[in-house]
Protein backbone atom coordinates (compact mmCIF):
# COMPACT_ATOMS: atom_id res chain seq x y z
CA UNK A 1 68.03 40.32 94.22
CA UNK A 2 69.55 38.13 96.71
CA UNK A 3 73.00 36.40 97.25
CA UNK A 4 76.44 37.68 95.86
CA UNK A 5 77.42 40.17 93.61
CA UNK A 6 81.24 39.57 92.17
CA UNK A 7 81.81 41.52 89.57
CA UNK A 8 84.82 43.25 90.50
CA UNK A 9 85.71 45.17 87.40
CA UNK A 10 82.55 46.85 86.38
CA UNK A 11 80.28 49.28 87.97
CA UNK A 12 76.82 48.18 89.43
CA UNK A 13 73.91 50.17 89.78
CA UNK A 14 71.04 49.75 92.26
CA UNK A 15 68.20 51.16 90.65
CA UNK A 16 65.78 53.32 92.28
CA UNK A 17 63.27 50.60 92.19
CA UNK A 18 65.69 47.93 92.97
CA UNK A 19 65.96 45.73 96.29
CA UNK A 20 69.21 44.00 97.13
CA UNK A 21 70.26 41.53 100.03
CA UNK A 22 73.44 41.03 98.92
CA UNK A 23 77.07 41.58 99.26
CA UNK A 24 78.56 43.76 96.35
CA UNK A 25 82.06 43.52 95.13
CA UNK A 26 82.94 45.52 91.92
CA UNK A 27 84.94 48.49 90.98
CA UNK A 28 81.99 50.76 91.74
CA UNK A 29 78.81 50.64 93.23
CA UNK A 30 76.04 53.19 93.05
CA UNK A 31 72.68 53.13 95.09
CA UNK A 32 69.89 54.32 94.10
CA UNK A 33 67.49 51.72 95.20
CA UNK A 34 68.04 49.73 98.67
CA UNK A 35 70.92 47.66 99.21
CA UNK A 36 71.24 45.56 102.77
CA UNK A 37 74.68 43.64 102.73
CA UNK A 38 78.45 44.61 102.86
CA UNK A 39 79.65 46.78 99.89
CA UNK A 40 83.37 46.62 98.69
CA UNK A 41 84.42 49.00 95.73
CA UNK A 42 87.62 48.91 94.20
CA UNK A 43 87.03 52.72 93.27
CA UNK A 44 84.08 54.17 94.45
CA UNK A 45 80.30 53.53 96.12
CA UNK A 46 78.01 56.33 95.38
CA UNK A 47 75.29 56.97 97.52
CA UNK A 48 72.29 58.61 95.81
CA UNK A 49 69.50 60.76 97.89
CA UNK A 50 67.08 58.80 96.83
CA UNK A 51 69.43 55.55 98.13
CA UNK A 52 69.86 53.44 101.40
CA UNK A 53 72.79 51.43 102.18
CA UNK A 54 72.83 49.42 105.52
CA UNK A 55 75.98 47.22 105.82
CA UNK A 56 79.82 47.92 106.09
CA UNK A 57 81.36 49.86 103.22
CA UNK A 58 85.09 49.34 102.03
CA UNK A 59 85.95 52.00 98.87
CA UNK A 60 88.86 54.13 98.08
CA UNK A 61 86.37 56.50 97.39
CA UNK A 62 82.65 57.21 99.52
CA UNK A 63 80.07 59.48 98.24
CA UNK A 64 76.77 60.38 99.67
CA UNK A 65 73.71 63.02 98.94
CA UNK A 66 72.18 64.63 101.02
CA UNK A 67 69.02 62.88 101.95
CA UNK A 68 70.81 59.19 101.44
CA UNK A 69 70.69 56.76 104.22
CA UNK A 70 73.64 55.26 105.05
CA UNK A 71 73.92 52.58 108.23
CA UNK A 72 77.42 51.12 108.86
CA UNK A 73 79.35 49.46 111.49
CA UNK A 74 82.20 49.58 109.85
CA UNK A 75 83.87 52.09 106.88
CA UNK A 76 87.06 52.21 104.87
CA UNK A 77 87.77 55.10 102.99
CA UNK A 78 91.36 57.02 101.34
CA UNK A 79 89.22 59.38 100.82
CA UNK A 80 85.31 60.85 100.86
CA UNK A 81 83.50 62.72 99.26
CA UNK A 82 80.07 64.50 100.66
CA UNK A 83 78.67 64.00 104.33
CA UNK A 84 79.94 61.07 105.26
CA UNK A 85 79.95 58.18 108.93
CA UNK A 86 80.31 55.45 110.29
CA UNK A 87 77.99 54.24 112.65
CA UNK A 88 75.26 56.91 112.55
CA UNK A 89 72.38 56.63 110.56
CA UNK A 90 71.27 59.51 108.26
CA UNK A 91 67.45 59.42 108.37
CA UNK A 92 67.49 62.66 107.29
CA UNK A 93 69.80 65.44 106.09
CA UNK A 94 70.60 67.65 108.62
CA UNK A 95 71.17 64.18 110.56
CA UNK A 96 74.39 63.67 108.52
CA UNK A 97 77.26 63.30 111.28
CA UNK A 98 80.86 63.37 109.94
CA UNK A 99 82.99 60.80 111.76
CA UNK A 100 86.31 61.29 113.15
CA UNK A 101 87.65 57.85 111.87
CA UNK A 102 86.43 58.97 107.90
CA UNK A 103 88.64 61.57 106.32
CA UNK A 104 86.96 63.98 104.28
CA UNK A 105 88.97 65.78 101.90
């Protein structure tokens, strides 16, 4: 899939097969696939660890397994959930860096 996504009051779902170049809007987003583009949730984005999100994220809520990869310049975030950053990549687990500008609660 490439383009826009607007559908800002549902959920969509990035299958774990699924390839998007897109910006997202919607209430919440979940990744299990790869998504390359700017994400804004409403409620929630949802990192899987079987997911990878490169692009900047803006959520009241930010979740991400262990084992996700998550590449950001930017984040926006009431509050997170998981490991969470900003501008470090996860590659792998133990390479999850919390950021001082992301509140986890």
């Amino acid at each position: 899939m490439e383009g826009t996504i607007n559908l800002p009051g549902n959920r969509v779902t990035v299958g774990r097969n699924g390839q998007v170049a897109a910006n997202i809007l919607a209430r919440e987003v979940v990744v299990l696939g790869k998504v390359r583009g700017n994400v804004t949730a409403s409620d929630r984005v949802d990192i899987r660890s079987e997911g990878s999100l490169t692009g900047d994220v803006a959520a009241a809520r930010i979740s991400i397994e262990d084992g996700a990869y998550f590449k950001a310049a930017s984040t926006s975030a009431s509050r997170a959930t998981g490991r969470c950053h900003g501008a470090v990549a996860a590659a792998e687990p133990a390479a999850v860096i919390p950021s001082a500008n992301l509140p986890l609660k």
